[in-house]
N, C-alpha and C. Protein backbone atom coordinates (compact mmCIF):
# COMPACT_ATOMS: atom_id res chain seq x y z
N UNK A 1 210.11 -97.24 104.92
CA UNK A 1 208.82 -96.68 105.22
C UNK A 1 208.01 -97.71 105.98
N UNK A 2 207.17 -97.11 107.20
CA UNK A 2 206.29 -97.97 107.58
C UNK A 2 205.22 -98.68 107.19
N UNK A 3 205.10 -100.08 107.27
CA UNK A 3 204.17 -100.37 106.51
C UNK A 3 202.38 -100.50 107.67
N UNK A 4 201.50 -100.51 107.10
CA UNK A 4 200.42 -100.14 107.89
C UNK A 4 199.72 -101.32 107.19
N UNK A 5 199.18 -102.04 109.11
CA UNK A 5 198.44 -103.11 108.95
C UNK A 5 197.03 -103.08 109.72
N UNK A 6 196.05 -103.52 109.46
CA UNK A 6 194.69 -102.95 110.48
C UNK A 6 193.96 -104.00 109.77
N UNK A 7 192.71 -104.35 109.92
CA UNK A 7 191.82 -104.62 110.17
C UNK A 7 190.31 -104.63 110.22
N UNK A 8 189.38 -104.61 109.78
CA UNK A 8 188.02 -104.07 110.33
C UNK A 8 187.48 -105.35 111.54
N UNK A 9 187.26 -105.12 112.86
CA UNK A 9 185.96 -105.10 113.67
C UNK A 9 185.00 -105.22 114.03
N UNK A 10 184.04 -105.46 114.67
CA UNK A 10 182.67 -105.07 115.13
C UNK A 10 182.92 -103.39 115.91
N UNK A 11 184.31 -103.47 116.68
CA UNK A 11 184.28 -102.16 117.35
C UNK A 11 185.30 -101.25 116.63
N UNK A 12 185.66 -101.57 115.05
CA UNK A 12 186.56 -100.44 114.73
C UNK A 12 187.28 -101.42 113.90
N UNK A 13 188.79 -100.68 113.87
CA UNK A 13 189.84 -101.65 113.10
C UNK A 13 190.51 -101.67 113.49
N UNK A 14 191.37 -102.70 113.84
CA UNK A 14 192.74 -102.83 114.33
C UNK A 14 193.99 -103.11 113.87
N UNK A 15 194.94 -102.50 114.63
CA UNK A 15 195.90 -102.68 114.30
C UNK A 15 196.61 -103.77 114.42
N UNK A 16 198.66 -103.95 113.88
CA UNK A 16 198.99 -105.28 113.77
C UNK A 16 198.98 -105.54 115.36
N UNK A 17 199.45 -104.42 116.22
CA UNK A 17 199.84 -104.50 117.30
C UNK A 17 198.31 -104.89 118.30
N UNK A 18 197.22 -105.07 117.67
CA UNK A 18 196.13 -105.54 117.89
C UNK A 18 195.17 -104.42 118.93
N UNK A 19 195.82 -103.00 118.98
CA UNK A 19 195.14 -101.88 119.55
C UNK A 19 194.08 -101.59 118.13
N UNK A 20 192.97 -101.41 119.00
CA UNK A 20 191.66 -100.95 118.24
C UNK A 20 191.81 -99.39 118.03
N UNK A 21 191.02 -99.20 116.91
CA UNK A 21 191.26 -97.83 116.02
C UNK A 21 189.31 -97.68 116.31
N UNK A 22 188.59 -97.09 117.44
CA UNK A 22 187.86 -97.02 117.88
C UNK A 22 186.98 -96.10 115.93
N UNK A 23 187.04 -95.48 115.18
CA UNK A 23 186.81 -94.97 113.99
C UNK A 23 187.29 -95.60 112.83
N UNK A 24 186.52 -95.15 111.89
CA UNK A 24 187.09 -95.60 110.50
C UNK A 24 187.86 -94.26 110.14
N UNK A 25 188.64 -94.66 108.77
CA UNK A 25 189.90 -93.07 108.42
C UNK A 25 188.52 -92.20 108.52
N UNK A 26 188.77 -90.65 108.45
CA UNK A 26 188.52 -89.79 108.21
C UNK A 26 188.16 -89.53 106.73
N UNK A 27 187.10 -89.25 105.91
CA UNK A 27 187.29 -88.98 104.55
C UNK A 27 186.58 -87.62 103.84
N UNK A 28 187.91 -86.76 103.94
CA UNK A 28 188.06 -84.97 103.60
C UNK A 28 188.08 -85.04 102.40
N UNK A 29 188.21 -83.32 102.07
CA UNK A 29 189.02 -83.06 100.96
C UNK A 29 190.28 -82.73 101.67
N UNK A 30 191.56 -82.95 100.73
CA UNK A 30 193.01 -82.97 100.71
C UNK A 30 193.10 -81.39 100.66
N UNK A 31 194.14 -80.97 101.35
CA UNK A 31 194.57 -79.70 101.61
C UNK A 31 196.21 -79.90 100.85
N UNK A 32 196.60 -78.50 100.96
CA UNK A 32 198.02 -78.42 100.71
C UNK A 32 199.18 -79.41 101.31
N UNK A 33 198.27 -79.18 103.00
CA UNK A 33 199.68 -79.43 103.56
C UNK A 33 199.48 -81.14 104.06
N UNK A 34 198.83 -81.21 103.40
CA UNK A 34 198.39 -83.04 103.15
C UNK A 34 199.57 -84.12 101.82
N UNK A 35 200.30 -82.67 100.92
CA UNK A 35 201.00 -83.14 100.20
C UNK A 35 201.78 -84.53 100.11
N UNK A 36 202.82 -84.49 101.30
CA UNK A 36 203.61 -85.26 101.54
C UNK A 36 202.99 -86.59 101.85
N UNK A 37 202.14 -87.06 103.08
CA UNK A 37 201.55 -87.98 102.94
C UNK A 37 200.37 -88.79 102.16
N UNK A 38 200.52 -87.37 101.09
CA UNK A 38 199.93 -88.26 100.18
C UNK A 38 200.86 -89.09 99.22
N UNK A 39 201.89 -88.44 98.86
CA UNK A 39 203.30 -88.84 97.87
C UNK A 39 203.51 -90.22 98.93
N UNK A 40 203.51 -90.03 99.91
CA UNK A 40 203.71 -91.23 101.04
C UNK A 40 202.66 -92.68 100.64
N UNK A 41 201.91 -92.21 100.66
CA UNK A 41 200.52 -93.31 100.15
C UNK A 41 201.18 -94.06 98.72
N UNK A 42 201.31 -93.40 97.84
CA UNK A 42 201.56 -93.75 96.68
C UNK A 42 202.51 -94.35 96.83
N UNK A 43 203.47 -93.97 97.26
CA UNK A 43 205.07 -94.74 97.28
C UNK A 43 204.54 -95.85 97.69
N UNK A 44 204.15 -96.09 98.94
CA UNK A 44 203.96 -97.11 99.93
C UNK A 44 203.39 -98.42 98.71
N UNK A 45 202.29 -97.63 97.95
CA UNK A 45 201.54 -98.99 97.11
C UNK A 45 202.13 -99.08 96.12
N UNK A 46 202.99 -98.23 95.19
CA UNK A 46 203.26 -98.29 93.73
C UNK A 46 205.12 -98.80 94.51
N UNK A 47 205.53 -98.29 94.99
CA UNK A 47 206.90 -98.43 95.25
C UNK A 47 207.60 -97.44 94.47
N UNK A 48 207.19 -96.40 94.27
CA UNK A 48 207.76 -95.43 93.29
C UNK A 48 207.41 -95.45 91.91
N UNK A 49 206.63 -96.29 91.73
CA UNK A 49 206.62 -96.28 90.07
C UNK A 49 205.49 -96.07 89.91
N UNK A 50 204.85 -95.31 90.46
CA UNK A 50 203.80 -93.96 89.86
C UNK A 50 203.43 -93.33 88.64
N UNK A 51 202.93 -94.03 87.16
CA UNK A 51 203.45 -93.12 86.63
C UNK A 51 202.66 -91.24 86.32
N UNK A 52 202.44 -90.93 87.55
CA UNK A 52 201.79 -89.87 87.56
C UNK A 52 202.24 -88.75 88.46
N UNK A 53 203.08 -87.70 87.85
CA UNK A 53 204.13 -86.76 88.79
C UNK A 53 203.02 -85.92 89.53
N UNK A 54 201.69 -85.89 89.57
CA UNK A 54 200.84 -85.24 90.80
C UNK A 54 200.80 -86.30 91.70
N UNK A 55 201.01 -87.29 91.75
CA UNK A 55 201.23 -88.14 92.83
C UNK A 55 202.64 -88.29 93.74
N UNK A 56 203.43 -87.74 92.79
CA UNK A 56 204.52 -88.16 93.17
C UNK A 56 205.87 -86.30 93.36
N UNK A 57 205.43 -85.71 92.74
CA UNK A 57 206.28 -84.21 93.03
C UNK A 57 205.54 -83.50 94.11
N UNK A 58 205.94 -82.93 94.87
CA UNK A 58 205.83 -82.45 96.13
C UNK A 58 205.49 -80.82 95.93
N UNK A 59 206.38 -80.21 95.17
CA UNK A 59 205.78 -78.94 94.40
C UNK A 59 204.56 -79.00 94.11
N UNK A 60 204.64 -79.69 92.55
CA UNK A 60 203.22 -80.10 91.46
C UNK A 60 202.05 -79.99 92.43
N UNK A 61 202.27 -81.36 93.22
CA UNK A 61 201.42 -81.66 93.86
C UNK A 61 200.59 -80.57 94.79
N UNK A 62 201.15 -79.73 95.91
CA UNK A 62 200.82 -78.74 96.46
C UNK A 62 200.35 -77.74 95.70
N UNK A 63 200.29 -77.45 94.19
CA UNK A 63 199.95 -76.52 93.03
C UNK A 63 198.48 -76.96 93.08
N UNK A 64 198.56 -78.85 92.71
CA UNK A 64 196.90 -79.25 92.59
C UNK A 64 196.24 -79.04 93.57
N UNK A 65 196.61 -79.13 94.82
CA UNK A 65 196.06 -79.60 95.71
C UNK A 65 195.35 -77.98 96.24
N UNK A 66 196.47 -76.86 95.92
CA UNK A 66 195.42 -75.43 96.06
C UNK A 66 194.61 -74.93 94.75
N UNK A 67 194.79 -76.15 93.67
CA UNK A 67 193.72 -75.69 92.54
C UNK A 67 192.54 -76.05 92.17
N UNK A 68 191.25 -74.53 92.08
CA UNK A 68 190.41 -75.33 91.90
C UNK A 68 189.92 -76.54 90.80
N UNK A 69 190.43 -76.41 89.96
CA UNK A 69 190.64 -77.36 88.57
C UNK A 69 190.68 -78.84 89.55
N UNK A 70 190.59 -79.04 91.15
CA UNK A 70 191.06 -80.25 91.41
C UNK A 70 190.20 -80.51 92.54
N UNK A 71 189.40 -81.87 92.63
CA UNK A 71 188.73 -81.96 94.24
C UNK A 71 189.70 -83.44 94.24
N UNK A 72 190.47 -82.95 95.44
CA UNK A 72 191.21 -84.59 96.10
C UNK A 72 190.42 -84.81 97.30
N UNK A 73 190.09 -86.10 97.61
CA UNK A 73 189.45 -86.75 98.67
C UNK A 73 190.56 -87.54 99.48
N UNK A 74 190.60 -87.84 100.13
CA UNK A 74 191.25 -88.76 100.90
C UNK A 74 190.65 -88.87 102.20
N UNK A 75 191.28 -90.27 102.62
CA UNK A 75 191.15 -90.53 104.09
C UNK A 75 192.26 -91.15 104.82
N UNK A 76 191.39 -90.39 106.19
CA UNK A 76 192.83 -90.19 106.95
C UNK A 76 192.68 -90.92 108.28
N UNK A 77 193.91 -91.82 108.78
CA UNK A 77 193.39 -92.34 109.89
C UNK A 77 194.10 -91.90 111.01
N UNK A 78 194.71 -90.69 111.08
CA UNK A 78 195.17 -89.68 112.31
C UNK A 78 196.03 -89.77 111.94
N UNK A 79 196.83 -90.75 111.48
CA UNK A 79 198.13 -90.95 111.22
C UNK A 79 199.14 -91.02 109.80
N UNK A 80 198.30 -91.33 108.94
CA UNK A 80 198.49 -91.42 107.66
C UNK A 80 197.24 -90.88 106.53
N UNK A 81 197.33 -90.97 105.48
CA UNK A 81 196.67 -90.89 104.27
C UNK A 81 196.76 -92.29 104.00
N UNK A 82 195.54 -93.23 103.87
CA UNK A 82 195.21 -94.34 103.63
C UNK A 82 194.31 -94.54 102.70
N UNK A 83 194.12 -93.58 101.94
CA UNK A 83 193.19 -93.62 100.24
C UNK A 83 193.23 -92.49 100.15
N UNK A 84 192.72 -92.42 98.59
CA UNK A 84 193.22 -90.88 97.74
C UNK A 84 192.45 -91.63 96.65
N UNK A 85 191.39 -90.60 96.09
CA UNK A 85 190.69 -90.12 94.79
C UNK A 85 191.09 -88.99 94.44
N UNK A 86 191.14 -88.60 93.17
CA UNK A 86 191.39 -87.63 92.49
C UNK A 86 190.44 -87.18 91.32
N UNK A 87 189.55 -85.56 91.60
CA UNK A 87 188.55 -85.39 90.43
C UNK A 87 189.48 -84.22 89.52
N UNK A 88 189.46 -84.25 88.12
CA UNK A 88 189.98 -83.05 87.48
C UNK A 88 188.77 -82.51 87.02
N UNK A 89 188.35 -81.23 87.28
CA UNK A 89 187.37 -80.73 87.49
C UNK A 89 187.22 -79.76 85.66
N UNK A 90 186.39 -79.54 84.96
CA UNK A 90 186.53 -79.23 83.87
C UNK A 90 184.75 -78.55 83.67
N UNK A 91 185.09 -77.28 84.26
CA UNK A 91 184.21 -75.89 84.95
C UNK A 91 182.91 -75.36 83.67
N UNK A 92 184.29 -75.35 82.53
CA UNK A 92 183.87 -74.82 81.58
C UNK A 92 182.34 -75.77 80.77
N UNK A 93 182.70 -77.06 80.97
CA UNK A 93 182.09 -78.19 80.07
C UNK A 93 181.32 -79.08 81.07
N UNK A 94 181.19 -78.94 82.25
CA UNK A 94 180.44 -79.20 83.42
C UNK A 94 180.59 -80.95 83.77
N UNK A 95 182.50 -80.79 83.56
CA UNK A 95 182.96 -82.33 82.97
C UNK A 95 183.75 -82.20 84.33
N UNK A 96 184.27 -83.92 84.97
CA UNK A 96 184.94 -84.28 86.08
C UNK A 96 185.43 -85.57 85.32
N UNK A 97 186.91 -86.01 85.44
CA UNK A 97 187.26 -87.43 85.53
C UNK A 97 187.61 -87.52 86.64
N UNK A 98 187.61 -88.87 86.92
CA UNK A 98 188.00 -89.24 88.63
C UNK A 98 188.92 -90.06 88.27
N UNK A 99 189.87 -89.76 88.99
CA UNK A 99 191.05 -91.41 88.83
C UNK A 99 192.31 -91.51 89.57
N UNK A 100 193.18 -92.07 90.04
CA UNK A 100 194.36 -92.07 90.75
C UNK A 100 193.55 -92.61 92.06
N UNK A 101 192.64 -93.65 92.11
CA UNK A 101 192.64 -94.17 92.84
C UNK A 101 193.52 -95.38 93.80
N UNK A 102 193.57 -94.88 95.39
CA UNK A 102 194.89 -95.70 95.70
C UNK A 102 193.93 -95.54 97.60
N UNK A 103 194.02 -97.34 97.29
CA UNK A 103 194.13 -97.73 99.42
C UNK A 103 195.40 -97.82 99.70
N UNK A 104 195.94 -97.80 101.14
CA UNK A 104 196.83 -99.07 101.49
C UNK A 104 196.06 -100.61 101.36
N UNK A 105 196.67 -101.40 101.32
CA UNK A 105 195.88 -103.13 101.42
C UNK A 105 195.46 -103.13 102.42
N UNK A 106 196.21 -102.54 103.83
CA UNK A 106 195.43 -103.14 105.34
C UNK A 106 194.47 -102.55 105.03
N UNK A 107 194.05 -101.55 104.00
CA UNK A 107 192.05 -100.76 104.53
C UNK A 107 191.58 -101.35 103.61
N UNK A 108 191.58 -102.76 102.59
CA UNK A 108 190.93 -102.86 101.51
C UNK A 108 190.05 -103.71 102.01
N UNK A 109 188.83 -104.01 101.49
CA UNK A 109 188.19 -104.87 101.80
C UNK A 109 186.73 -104.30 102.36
N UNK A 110 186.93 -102.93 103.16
CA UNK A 110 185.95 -101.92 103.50
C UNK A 110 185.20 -100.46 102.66
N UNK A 111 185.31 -101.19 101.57
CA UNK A 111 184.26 -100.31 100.86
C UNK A 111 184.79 -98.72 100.96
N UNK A 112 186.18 -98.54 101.12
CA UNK A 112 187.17 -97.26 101.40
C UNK A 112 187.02 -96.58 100.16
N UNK A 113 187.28 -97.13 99.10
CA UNK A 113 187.34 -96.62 97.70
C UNK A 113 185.55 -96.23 97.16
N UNK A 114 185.20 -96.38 97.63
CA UNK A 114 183.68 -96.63 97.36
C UNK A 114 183.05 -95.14 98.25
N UNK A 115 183.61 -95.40 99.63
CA UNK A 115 183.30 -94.02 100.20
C UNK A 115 183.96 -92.94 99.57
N UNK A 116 185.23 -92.83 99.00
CA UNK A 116 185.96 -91.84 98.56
C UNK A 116 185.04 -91.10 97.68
N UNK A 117 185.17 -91.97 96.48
CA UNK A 117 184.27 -91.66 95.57
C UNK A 117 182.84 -91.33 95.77
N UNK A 118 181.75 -91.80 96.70
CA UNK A 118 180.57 -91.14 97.14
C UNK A 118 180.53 -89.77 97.63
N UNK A 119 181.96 -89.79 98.67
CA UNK A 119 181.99 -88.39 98.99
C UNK A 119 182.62 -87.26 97.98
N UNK A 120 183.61 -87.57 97.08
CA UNK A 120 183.91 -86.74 96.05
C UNK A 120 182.56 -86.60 95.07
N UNK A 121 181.62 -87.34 94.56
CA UNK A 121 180.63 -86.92 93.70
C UNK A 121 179.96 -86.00 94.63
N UNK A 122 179.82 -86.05 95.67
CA UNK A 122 178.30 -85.34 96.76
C UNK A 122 179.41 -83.81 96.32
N UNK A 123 180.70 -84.25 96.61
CA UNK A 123 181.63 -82.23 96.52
C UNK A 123 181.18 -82.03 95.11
N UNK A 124 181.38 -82.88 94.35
CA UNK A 124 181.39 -82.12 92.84
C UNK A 124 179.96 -81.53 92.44
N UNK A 125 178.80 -81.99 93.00
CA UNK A 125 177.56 -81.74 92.68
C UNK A 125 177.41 -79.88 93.76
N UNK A 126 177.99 -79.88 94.38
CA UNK A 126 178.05 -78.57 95.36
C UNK A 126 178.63 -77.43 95.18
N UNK A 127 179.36 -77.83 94.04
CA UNK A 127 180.14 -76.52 93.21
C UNK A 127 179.62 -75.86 92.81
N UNK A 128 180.13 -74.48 92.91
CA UNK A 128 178.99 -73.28 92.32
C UNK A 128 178.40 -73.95 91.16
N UNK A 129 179.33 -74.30 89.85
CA UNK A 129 178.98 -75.17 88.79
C UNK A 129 178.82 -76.49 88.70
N UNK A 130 177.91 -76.78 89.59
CA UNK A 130 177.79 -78.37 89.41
C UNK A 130 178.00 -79.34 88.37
N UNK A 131 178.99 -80.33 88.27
CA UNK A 131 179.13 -81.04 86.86
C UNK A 131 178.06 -81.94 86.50
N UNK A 132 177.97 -82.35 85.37
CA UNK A 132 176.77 -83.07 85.02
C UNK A 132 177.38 -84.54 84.63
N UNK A 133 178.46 -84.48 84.13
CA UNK A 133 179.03 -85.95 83.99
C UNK A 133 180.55 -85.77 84.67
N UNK A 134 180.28 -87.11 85.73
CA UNK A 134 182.39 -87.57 85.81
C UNK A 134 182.36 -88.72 84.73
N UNK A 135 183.55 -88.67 84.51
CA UNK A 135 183.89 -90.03 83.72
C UNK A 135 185.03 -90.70 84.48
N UNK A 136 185.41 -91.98 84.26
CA UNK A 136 186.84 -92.54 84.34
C UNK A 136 186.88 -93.72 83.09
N UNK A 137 188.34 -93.76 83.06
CA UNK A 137 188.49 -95.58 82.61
C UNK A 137 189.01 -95.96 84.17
N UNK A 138 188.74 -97.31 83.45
CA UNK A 138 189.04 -98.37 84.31
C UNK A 138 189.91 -99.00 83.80
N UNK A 139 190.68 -99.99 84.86
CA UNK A 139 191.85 -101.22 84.48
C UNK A 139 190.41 -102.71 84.10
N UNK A 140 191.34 -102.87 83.01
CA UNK A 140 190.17 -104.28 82.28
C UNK A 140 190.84 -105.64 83.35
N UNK A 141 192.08 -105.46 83.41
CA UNK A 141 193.18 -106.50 83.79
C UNK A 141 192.16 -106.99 85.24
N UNK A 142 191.62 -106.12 85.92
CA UNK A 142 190.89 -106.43 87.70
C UNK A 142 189.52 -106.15 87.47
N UNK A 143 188.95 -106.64 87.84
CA UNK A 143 187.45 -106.77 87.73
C UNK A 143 187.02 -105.57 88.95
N UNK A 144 187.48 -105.55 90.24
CA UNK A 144 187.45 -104.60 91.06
C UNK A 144 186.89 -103.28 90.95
N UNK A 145 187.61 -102.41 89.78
CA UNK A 145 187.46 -101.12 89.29
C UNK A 145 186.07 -100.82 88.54
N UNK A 146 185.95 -101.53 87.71
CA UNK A 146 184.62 -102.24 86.93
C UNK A 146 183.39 -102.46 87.68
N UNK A 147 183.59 -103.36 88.71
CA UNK A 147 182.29 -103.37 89.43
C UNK A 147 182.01 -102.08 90.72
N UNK A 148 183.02 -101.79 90.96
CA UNK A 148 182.91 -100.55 91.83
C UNK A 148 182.36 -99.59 91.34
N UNK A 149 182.43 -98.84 89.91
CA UNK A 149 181.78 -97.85 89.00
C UNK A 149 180.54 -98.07 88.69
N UNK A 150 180.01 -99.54 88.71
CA UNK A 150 179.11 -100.03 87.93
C UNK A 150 178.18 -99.80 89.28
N UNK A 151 178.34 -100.42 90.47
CA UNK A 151 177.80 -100.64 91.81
C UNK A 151 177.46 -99.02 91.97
N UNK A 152 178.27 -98.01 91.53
CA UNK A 152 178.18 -96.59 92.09
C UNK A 152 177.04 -95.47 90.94
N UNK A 153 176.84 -96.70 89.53
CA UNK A 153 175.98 -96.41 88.46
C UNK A 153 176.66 -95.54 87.50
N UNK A 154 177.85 -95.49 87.44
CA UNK A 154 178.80 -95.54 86.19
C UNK A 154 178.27 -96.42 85.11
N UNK A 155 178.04 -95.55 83.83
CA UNK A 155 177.84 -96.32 82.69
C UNK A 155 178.80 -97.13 81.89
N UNK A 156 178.97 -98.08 81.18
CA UNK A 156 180.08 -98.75 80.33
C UNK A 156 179.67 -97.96 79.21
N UNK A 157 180.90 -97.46 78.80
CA UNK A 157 180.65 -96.72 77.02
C UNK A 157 181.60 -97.20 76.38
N UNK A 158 182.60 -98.03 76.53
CA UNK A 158 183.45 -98.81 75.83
C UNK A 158 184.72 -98.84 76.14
N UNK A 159 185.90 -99.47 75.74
CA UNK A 159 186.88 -99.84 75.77
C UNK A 159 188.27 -99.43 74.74
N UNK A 160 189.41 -98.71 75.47
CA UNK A 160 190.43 -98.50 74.95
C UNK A 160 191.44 -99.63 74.77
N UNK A 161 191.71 -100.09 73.69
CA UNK A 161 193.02 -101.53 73.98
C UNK A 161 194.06 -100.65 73.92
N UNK A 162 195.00 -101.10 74.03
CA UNK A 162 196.57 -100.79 74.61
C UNK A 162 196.18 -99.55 74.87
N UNK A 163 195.50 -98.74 75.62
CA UNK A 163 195.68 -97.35 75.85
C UNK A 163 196.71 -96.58 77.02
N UNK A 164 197.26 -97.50 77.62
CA UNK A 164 198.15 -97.60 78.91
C UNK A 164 198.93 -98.42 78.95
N UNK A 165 200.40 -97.98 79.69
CA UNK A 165 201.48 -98.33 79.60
C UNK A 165 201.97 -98.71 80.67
N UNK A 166 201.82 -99.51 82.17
CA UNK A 166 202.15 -99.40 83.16
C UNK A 166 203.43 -100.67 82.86
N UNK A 167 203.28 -101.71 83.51
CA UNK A 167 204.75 -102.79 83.00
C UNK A 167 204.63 -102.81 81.79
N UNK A 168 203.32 -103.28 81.42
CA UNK A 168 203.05 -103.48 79.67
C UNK A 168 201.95 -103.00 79.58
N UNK A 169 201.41 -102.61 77.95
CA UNK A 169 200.48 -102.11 77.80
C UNK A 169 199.44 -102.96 78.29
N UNK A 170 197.98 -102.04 78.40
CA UNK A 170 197.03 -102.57 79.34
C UNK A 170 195.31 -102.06 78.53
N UNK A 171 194.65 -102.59 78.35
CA UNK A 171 193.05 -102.01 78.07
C UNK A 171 192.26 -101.42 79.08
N UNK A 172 191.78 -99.93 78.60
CA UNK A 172 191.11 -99.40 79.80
C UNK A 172 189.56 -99.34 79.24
N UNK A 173 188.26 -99.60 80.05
CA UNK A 173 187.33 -99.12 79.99
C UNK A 173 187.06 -97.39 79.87
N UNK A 174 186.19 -97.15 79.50
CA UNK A 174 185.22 -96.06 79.58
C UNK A 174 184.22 -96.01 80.09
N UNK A 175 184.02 -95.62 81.12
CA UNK A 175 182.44 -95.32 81.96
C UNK A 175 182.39 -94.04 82.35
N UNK A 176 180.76 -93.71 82.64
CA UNK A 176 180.16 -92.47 82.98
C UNK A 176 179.20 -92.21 83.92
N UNK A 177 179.46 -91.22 84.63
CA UNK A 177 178.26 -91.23 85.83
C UNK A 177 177.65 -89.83 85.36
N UNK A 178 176.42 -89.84 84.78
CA UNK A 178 175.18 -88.75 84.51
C UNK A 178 174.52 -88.17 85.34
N UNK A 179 174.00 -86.85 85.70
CA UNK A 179 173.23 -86.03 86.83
C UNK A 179 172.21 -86.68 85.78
N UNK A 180 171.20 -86.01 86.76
CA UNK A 180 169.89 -85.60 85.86
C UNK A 180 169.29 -85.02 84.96
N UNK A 181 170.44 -83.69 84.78
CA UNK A 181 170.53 -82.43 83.66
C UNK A 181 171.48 -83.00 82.47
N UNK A 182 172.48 -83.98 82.47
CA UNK A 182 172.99 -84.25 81.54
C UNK A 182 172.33 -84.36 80.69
């Protein structure tokens, strides 16, 4: 698989081959037929070891991706899927978790994950049923995840120890982002 290298600019981002990418990715909601390069994204950063089969089944995936139970964000830089948020939308209880967050490395550094997520809360607030709280955990192991929620006004409500299993078990935070009606 190709690996994707870029840059940010004064006039854009560039690539390894040092051609300028005159835009930043694109950042939609994910369609059906966005499936594959999204399974593409994931591979690319996890190397297959995903452990999450909506990231990674090509069926599944195309199921979420036409359900409303689901707002996927991503961005796109004409050529690839170069980040992916994921909201599970929970209609009934006016509840959203966000999580399966994933850059490539060449886009890190630009506040990519940060837009994802700004633009997935602005969709979730636009729903016929607007939610009143998203939640996520976070990885304790990177400080990254933590200050990004916190920067976006995610609350800390506490901490899961071993609640995750990726090489070895891992501690996840609990945070919350509140409307006004909450």
């Amino acid at each position: 698989m190709a690996r994707h290298f870029c840059y940010e600019t004064r006039r854009g981002f560039k690539n390894r081959d040092m051609t300028v990418i005159e835009t930043a990715p694109a950042v939609r909601v994910a369609t059906p037929d966005d499936a594959l390069r999204i399974i593409n994204l994931y591979h690319e950063i996890y190397e297959g070891t995903y452990p999450d089969a909506r990231m990674t089944d090509f069926a599944k995936l195309r199921r979420v991706l036409a359900s409303d139970d689901y707002v996927w964000i991503v961005a796109d830089d004409g050529r690839a899927i170069v980040g992916s948020i994921v909201y599970r939308v929970d209609p009934v209880n006016l509840l959203a978790k966000v999580f399966g967050g994933a850059v490539l490395p060449a886009y890190r550094g630009h506040k990519l994950t940060e837009k994802l997520m700004v633009y997935g809360t602005d969709r979730l607030k636009r729903l016929h049923r607007p939610v009143e709280v998203v939640y996520a955990t976070t990885r304790t192991v990177l400080e990254a995840p933590q200050k990004l929620t916190s920067n976006l006004g995610y609350r800390k409500l506490g901490i899961f120890p071993n609640v995750h299993k990726t090489a070895e078990y891992e501690t996840h935070a609990l945070t919350a982002l509140f409307s006004a009606t909450a």
